[in-house]
N, C-alpha and C. Protein backbone atom coordinates (compact mmCIF):
# COMPACT_ATOMS: atom_id res chain seq x y z
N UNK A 1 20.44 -6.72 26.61
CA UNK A 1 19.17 -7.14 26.07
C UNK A 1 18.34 -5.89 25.76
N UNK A 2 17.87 -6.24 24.46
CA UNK A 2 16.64 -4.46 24.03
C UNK A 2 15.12 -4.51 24.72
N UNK A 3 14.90 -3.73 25.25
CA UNK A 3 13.49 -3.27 26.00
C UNK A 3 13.00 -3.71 24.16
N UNK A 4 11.40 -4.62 24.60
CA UNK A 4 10.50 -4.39 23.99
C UNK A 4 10.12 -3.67 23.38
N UNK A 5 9.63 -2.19 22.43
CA UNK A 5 8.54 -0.91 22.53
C UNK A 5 7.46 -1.69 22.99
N UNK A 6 6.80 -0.40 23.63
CA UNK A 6 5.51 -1.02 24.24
C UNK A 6 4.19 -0.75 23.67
N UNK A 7 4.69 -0.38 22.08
CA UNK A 7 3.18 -0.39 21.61
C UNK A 7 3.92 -0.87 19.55
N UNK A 8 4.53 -2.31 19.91
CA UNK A 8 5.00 -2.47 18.50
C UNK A 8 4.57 -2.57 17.48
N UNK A 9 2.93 -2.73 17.40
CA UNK A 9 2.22 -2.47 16.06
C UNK A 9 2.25 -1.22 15.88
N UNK A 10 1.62 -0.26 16.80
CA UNK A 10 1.88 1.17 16.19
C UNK A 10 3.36 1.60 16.06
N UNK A 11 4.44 1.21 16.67
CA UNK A 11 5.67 1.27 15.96
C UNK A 11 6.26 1.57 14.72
N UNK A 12 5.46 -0.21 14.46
CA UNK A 12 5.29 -0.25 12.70
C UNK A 12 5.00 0.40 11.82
N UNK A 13 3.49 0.55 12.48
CA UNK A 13 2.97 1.39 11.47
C UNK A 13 3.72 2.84 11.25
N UNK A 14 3.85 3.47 12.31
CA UNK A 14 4.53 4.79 12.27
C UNK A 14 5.55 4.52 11.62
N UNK A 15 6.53 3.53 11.52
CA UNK A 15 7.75 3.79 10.66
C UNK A 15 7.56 3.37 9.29
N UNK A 16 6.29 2.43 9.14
CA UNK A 16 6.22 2.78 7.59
C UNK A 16 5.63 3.44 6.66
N UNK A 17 4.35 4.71 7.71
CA UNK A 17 4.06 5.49 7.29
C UNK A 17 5.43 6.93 6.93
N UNK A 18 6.37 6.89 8.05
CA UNK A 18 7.68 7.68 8.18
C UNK A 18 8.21 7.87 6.91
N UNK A 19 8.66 6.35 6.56
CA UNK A 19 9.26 5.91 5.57
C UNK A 19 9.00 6.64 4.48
N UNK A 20 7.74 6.08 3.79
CA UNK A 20 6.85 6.63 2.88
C UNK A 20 7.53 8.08 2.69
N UNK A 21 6.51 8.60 3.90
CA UNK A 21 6.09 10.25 4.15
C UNK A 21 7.82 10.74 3.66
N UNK A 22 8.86 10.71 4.08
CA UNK A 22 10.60 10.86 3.67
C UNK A 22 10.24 10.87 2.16
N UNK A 23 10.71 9.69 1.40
CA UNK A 23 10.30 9.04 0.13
C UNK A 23 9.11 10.19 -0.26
N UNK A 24 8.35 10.25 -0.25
CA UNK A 24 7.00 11.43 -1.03
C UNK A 24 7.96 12.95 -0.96
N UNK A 25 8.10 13.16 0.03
CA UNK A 25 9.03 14.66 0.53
C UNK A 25 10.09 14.71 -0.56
N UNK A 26 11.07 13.80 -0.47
CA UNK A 26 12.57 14.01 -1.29
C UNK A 26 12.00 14.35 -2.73
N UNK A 27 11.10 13.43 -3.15
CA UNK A 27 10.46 13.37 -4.10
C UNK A 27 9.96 14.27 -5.02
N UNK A 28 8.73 15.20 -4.15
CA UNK A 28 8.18 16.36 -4.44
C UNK A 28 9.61 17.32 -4.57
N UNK A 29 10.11 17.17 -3.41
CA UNK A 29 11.36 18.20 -3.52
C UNK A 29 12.07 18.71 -4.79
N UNK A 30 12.37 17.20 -5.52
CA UNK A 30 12.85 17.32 -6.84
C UNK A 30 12.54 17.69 -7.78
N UNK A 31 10.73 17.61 -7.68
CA UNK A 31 10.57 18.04 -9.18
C UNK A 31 10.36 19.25 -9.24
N UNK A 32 10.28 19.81 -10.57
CA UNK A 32 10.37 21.42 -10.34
C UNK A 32 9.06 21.79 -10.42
N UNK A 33 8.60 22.58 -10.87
CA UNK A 33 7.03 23.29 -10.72
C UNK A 33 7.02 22.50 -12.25
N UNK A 34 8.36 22.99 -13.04
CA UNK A 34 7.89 22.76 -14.48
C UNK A 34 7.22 20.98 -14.62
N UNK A 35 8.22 20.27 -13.98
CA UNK A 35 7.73 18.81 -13.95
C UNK A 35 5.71 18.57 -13.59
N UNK A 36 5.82 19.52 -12.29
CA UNK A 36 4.54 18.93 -11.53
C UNK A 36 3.55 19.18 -12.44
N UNK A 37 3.48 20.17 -13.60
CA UNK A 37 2.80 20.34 -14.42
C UNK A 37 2.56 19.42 -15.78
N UNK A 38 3.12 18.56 -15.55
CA UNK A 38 3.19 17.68 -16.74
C UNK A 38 2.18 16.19 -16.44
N UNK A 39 1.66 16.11 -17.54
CA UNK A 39 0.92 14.80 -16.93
C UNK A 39 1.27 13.45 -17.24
N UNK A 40 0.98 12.24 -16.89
CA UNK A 40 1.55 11.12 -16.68
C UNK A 40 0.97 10.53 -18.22
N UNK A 41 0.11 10.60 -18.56
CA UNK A 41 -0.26 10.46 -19.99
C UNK A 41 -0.72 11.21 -20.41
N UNK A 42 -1.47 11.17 -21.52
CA UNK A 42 -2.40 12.28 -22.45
C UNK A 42 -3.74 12.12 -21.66
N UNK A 43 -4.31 13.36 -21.34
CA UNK A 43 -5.42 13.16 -20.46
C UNK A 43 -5.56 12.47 -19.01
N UNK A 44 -4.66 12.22 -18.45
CA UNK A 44 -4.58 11.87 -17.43
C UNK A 44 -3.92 12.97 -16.21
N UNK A 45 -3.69 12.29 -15.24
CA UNK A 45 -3.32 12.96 -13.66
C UNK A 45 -1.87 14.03 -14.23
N UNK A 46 -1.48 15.30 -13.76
CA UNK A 46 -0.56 15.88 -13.97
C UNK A 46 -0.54 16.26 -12.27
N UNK A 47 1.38 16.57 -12.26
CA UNK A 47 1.52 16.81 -10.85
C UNK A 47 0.98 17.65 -10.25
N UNK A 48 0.91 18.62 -10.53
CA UNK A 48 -0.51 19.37 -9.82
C UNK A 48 -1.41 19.19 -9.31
N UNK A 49 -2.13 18.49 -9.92
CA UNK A 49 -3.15 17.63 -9.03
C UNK A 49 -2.68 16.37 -8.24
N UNK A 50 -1.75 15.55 -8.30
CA UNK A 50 -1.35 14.56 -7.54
C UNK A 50 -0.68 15.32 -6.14
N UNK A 51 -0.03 16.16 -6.59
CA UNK A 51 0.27 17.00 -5.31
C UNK A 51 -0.39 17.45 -4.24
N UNK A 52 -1.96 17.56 -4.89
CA UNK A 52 -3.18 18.11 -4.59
C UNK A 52 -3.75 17.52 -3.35
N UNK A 53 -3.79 16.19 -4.51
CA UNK A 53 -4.29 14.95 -3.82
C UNK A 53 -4.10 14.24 -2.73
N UNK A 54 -2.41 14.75 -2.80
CA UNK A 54 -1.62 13.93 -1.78
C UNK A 54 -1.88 14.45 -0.50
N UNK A 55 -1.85 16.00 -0.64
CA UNK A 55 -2.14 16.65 0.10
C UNK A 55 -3.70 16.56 1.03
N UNK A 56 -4.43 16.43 0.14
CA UNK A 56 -5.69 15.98 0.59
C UNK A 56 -6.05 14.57 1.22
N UNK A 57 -5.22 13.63 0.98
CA UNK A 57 -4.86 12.55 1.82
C UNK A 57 -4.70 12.45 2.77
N UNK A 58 -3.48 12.94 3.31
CA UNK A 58 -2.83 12.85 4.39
C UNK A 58 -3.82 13.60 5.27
N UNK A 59 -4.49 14.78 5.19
CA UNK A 59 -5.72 15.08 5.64
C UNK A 59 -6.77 14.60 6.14
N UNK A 60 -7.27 13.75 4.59
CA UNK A 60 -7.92 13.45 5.53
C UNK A 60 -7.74 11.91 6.43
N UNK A 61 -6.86 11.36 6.15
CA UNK A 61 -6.24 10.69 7.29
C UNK A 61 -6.07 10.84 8.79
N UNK A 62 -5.71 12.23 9.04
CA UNK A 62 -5.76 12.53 10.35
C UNK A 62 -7.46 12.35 10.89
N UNK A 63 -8.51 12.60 9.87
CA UNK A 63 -10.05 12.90 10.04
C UNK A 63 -10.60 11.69 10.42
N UNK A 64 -10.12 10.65 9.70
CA UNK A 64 -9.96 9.26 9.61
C UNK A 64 -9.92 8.59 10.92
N UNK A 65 -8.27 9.06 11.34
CA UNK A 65 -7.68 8.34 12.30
C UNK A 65 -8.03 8.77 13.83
N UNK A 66 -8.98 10.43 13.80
CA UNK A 66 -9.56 10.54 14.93
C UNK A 66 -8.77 11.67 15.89
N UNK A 67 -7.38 12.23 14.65
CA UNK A 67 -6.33 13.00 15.37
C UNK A 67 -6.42 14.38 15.30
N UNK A 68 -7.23 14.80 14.37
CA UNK A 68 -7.58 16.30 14.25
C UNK A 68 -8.00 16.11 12.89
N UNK A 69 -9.02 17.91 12.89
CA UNK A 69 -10.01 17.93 11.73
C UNK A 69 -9.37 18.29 10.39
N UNK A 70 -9.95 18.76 9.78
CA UNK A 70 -8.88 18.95 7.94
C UNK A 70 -8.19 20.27 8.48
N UNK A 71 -7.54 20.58 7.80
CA UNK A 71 -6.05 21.43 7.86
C UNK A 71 -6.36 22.27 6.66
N UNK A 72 -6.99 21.68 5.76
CA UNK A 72 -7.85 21.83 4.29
C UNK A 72 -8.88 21.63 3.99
N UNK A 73 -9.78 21.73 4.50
CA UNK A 73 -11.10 21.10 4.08
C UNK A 73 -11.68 21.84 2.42
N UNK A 74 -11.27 22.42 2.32
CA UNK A 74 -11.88 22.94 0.50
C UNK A 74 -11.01 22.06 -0.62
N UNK A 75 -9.84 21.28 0.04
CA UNK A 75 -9.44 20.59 -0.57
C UNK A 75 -10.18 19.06 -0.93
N UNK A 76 -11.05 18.90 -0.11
CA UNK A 76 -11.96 17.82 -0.25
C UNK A 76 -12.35 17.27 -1.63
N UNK A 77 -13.10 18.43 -2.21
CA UNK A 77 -13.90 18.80 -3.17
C UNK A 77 -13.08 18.80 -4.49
N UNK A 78 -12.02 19.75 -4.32
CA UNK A 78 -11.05 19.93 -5.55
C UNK A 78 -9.88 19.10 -5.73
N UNK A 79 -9.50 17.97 -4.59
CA UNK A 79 -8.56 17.08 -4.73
C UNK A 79 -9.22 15.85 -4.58
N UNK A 80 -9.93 15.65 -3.78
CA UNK A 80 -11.01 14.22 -3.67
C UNK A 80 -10.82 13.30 -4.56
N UNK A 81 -11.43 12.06 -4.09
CA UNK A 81 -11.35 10.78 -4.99
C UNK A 81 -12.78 11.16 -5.52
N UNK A 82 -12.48 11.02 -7.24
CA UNK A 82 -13.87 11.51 -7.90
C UNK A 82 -13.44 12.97 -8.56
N UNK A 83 -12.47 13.68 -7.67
CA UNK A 83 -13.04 15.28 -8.33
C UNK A 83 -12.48 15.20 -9.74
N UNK A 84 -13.18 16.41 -10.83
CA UNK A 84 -12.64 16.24 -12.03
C UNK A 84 -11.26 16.64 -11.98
N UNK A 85 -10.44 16.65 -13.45
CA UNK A 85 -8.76 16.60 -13.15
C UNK A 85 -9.51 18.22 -14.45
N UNK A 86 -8.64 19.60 -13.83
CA UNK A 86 -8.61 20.54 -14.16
C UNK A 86 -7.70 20.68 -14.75
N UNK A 87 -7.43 21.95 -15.63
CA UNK A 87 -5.89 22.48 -16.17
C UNK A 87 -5.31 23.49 -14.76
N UNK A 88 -3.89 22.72 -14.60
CA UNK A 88 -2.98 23.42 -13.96
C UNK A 88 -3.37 24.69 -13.37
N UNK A 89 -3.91 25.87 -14.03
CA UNK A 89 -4.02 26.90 -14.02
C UNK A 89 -5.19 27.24 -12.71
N UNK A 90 -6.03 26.27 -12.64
CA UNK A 90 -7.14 26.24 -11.38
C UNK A 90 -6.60 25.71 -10.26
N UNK A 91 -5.77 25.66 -10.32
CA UNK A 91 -5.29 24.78 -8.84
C UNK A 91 -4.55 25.70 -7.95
N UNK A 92 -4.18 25.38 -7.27
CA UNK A 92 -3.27 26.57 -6.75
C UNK A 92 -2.00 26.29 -6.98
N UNK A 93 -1.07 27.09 -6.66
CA UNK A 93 0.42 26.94 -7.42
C UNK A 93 1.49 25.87 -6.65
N UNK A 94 2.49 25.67 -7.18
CA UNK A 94 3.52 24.54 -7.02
C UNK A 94 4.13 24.97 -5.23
N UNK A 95 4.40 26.04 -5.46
CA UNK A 95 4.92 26.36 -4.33
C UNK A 95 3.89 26.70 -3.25
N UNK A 96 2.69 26.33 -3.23
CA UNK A 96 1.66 26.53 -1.73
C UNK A 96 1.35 25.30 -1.68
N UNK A 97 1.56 24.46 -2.66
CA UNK A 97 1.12 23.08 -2.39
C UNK A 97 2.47 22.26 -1.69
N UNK A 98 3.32 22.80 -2.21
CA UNK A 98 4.71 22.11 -1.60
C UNK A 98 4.87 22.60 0.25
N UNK A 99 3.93 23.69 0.16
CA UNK A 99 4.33 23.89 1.97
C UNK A 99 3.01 23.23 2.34
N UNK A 100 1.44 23.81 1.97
CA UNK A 100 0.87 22.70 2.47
C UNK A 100 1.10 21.36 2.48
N UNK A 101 2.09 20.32 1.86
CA UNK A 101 2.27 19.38 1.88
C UNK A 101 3.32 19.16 3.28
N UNK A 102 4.05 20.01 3.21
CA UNK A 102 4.84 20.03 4.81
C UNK A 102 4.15 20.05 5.66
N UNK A 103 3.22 21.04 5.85
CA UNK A 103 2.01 21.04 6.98
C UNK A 103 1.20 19.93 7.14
N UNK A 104 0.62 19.54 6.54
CA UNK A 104 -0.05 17.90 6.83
C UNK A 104 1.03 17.05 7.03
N UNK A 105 2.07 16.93 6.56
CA UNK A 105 2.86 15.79 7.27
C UNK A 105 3.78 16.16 8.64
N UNK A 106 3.98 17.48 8.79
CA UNK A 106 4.00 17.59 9.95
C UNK A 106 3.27 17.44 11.05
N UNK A 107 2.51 17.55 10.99
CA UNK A 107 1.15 17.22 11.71
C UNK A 107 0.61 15.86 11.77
N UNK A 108 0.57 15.07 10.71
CA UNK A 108 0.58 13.67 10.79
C UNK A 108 1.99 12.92 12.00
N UNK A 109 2.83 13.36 11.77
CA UNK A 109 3.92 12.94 11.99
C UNK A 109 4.03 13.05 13.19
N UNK A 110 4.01 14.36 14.21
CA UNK A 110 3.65 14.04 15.64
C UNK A 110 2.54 13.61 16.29
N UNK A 111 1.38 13.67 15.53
CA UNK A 111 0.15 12.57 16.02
C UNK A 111 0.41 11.41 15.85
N UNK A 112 0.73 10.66 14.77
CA UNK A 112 0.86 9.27 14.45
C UNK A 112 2.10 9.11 15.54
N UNK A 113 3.41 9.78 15.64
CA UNK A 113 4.15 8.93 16.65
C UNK A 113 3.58 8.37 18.44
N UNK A 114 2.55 9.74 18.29
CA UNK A 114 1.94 8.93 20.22
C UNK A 114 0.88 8.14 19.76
N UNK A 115 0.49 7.73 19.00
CA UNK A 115 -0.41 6.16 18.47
C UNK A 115 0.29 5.16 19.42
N UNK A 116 -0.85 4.54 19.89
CA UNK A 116 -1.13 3.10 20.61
C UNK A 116 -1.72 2.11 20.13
N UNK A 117 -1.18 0.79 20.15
CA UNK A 117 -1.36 -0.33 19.75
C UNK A 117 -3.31 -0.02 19.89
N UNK A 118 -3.34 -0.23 20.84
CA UNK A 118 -4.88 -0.09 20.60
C UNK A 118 -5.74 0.74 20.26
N UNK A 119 -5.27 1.92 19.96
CA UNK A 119 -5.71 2.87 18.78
C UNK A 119 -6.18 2.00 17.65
N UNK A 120 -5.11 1.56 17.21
CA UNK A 120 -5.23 1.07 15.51
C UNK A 120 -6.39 -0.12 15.40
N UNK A 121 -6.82 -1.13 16.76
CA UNK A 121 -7.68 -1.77 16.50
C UNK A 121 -9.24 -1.00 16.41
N UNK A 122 -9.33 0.26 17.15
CA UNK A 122 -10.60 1.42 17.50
C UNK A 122 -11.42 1.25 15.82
N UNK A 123 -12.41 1.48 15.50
CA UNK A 123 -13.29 1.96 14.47
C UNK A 123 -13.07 3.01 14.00
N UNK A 124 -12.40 3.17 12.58
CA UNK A 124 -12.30 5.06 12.13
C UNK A 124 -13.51 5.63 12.65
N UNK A 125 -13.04 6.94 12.24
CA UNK A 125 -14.06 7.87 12.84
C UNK A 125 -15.00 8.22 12.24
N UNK A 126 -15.01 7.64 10.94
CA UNK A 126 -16.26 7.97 9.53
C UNK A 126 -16.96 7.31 9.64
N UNK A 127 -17.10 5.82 10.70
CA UNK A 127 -18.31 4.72 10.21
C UNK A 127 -19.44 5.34 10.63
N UNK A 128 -20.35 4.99 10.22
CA UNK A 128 -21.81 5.30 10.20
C UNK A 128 -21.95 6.97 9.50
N UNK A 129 -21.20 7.25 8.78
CA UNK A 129 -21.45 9.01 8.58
C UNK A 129 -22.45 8.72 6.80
N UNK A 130 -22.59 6.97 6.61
CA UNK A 130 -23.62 6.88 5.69
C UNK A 130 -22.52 6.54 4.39
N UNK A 131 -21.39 6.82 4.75
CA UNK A 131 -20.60 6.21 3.12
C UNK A 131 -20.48 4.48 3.24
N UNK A 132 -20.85 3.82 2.71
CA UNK A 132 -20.58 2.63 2.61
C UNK A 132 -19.10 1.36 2.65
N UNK A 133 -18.48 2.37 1.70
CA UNK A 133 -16.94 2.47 1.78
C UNK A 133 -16.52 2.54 2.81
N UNK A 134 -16.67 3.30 3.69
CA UNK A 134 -15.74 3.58 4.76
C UNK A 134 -16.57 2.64 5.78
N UNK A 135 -17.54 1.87 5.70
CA UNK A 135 -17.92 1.17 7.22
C UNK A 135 -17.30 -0.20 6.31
N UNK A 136 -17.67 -0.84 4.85
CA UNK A 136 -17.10 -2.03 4.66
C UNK A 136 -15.74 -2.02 4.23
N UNK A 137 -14.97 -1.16 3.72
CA UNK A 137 -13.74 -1.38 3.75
C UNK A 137 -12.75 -1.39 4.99
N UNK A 138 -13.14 0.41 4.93
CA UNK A 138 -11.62 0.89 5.98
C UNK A 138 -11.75 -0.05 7.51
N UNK A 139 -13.09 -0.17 8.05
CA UNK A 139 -13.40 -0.63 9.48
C UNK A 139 -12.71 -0.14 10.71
N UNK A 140 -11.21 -0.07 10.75
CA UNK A 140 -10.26 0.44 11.83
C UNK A 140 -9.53 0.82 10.74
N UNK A 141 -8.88 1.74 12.53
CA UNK A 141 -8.11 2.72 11.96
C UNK A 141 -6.71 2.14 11.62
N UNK A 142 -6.15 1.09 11.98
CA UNK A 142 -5.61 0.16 11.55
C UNK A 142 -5.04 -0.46 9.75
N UNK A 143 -6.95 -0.56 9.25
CA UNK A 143 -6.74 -0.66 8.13
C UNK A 143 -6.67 0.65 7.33
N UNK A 144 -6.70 1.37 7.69
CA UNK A 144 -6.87 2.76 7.27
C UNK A 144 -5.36 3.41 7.26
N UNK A 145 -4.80 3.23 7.86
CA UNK A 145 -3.14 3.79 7.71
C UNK A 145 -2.45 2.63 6.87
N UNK A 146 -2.76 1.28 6.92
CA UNK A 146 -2.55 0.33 5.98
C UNK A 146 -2.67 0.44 4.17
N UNK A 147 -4.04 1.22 4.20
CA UNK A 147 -4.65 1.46 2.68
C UNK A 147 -4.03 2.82 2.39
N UNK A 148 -4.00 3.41 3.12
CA UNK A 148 -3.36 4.87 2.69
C UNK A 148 -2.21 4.69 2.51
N UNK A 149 -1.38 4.13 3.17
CA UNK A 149 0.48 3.82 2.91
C UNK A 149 0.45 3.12 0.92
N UNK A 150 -0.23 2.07 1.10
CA UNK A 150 -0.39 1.96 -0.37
C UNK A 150 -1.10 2.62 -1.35
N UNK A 151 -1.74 3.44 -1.37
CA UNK A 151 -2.43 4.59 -1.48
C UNK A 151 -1.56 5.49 -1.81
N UNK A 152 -0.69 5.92 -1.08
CA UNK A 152 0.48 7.03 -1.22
C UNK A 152 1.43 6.61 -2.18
N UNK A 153 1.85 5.76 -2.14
CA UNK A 153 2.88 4.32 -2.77
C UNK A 153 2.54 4.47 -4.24
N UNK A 154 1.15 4.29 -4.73
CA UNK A 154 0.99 4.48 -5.58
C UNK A 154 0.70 5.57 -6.89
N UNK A 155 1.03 6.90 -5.95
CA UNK A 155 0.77 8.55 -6.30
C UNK A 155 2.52 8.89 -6.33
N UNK A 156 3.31 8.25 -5.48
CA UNK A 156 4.33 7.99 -5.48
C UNK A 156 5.20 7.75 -6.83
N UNK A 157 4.56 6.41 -7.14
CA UNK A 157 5.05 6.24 -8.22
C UNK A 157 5.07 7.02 -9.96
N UNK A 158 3.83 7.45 -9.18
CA UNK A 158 3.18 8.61 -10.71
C UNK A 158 4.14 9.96 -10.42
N UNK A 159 4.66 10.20 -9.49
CA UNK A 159 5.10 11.62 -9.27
C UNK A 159 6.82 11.36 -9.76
N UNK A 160 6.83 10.29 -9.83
CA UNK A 160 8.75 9.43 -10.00
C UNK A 160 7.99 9.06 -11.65
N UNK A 161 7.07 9.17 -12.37
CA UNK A 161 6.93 9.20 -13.97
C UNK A 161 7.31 10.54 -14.66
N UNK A 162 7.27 11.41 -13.83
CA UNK A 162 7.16 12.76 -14.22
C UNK A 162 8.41 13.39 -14.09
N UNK A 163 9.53 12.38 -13.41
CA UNK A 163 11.23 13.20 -13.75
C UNK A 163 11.23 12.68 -14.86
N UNK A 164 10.73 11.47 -15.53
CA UNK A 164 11.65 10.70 -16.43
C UNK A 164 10.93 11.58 -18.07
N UNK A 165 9.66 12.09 -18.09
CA UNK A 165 9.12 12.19 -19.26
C UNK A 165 10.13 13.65 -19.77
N UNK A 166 10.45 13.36 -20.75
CA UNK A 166 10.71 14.48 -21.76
C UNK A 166 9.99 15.57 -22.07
N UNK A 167 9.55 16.60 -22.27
CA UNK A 167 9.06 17.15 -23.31
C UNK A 167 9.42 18.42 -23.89
């Protein structure tokens, strides 16, 4: 007979943040610098900045979730939801974003595995800091690794547009 885990929501969650986090990694892995530079339409997101972004995610997720402070914090500003989308050339390069991207998920990755079921029901750590968003949406930290997994999922998919385009 299998022992229970003794904290099977955060289980979950950890393995389908895992999941993901694998899936984003192989991902980035593949494309080349030349790819990340290409954008998903005319005027729109190029990998560079989604890389950026991603990076700035997972960040501030940990800030979020109450597990430690940014890893990046100037990334706030220049990857943020809202910031403008620059040419390639302002960002920093393919290859510092590909290790900072190891570094936040390393770091995600052994915090999120000692998560406890009752962690995830707790209040993120942003409510009341005056954003509105974050007290009526995210509420727990719960929903907050929930929205970010699809969140990622969907930067995901833009970064898997960018093997297929030609140019």
């Amino acid at each position: 007979m299998s022992q229970m885990h003794p904290n099977p929501l955060s289980a979950a969650f950890y393995d389908q943040w895992k999941i993901l986090n694998i899936w984003l990694s192989n991902t980035i892995s593949k494309l080349s610098d030349e790819e990340l530079c290409r954008t998903i339409a005319p005027n729109r997101n190029h990998g560079v900045w989604i890389l950026g972004h991603l990076i700035e995610s997972e960040d501030e997720l940990a800030v979020y979730l109450g597990l430690d402070d940014w890893l990046f914090p100037q990334y706030e500003t220049l990857f943020g939801q809202g910031s403008p989308l620059l040419p390639v050339s302002d960002y920093p390069p393919p290859a510092l974003l590909r290790l900072q991207w190891q570094q936040v998920s390393d770091r995600n990755n052994q915090c999120l595995a000692a998560f406890t079921d009752e962690q995830w029901n707790q209040p993120h750590t942003r409510i009341g800091n005056g954003n509105p968003l974050d007290e009526d949406f995210f509420k727990t930290k719960g929903r907050c690794i929930a929205i970010w997994n699809l969140h990622q999922t969907l930067h995901l998919g833009q970064l898997s547009v960018l093997r297929q385009i030609r140019q």
